[in-house]
Structure formats: C-alpha cells, structure tokens
N, C-alpha and C. Protein backbone atom coordinates (compact mmCIF):
# COMPACT_ATOMS: atom_id res chain seq x y z
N UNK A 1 75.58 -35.14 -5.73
CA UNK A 1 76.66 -34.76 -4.83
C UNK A 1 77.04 -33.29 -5.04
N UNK A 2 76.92 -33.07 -6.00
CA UNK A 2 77.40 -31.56 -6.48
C UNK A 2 76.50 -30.58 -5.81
N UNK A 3 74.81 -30.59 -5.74
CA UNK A 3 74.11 -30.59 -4.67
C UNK A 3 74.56 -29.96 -3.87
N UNK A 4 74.75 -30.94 -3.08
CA UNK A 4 75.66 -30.60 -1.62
C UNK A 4 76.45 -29.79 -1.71
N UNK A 5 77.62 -29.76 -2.27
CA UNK A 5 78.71 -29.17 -1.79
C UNK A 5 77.71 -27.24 -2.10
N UNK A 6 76.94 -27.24 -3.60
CA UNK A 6 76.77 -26.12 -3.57
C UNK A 6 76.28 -25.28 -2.53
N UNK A 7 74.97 -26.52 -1.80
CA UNK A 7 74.43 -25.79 -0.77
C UNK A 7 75.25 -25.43 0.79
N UNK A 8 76.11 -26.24 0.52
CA UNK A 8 76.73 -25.98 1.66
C UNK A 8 77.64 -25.34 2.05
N UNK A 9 78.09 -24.47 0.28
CA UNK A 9 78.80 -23.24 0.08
C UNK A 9 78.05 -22.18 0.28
N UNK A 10 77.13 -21.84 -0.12
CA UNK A 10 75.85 -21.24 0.02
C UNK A 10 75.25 -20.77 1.33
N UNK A 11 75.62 -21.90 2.39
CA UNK A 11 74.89 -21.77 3.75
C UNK A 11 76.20 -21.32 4.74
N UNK A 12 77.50 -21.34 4.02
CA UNK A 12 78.48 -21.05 4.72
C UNK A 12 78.62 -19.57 4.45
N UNK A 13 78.58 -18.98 2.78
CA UNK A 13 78.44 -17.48 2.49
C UNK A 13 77.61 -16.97 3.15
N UNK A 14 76.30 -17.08 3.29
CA UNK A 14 75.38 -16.30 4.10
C UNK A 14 75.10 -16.55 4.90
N UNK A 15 76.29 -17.32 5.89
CA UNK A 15 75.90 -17.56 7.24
C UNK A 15 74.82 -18.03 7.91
N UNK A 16 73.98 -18.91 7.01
CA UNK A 16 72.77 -19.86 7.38
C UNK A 16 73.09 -20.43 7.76
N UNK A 17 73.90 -21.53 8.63
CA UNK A 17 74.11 -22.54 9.15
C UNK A 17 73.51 -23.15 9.98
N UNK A 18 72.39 -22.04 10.68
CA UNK A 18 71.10 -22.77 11.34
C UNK A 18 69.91 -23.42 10.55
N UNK A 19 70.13 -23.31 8.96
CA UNK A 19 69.25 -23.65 8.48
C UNK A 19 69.95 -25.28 8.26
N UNK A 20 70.88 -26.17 8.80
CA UNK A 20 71.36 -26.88 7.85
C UNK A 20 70.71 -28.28 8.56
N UNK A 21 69.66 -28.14 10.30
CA UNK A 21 69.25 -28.98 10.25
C UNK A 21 68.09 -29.25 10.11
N UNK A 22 67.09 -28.09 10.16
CA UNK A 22 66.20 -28.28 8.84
C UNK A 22 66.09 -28.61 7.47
N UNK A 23 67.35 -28.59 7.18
CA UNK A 23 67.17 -29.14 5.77
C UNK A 23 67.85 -30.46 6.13
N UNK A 24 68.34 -31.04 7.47
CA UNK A 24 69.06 -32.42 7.43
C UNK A 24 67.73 -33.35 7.33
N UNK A 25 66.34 -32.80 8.83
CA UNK A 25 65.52 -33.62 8.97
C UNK A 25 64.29 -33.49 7.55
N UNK A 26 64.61 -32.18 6.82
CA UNK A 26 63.68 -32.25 5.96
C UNK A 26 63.79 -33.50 4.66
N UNK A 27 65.44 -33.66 4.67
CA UNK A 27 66.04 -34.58 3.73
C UNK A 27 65.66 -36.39 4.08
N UNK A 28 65.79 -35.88 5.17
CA UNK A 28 65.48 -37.40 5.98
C UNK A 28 63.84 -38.16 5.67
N UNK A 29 63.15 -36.72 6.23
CA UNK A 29 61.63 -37.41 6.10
C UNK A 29 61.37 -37.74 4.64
N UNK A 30 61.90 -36.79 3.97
CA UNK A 30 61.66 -36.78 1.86
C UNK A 30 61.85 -38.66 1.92
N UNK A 31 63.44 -39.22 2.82
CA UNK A 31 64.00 -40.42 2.32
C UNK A 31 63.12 -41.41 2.85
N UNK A 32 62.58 -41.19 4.30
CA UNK A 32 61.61 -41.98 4.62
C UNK A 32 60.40 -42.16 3.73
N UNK A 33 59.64 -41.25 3.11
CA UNK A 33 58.39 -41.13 2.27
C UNK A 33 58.96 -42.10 1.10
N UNK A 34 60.37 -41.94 0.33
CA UNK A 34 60.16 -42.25 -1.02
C UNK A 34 60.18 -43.94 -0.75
N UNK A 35 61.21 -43.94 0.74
CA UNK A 35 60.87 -45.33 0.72
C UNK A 35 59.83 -46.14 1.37
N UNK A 36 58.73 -45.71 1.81
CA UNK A 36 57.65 -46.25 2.77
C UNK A 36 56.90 -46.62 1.44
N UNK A 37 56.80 -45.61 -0.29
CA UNK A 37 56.06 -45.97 -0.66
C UNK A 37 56.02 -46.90 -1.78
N UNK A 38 57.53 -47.86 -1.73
CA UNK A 38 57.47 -48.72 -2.18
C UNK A 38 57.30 -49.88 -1.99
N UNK A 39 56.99 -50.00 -0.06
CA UNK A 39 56.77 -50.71 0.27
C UNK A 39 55.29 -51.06 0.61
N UNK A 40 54.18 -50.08 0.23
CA UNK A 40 52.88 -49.98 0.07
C UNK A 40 52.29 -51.06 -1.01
C-alpha cells in the first residue's frame, strides 16, 4: 500500500498523470498472469 501512495505522489509532482493508466492496465495484466498461472 505504501507503494501506491508513493507513486502516486510521484506522478502528481511531475505531473505524469497520463502515465497512471498505463500503469493501471499494466497492473491489471501482471494480476491476470499471476493468476492464470495457478490455474495451469
């Protein structure tokens, strides 16, 4: 959780905020993979 908040201090200082849904869907697919491969 701590994570988060850093990066999202981070993306608010340098005004990245277009990066935040690339990193939403990049987070997403990571969650899909870890769980597809326990179901292998």
């Amino acid at each position: 959780m701590e994570f988060i908040k850093e990066l999202w201090s981070f993306l608010k200082e340098r005004k990245k905020l277009w990066l935040l849904p690339i990193i939403a869907v990049m987070a997403l697919l990571g969650g899909l993979l870890v769980l597809s491969q326990g179901s292998i």
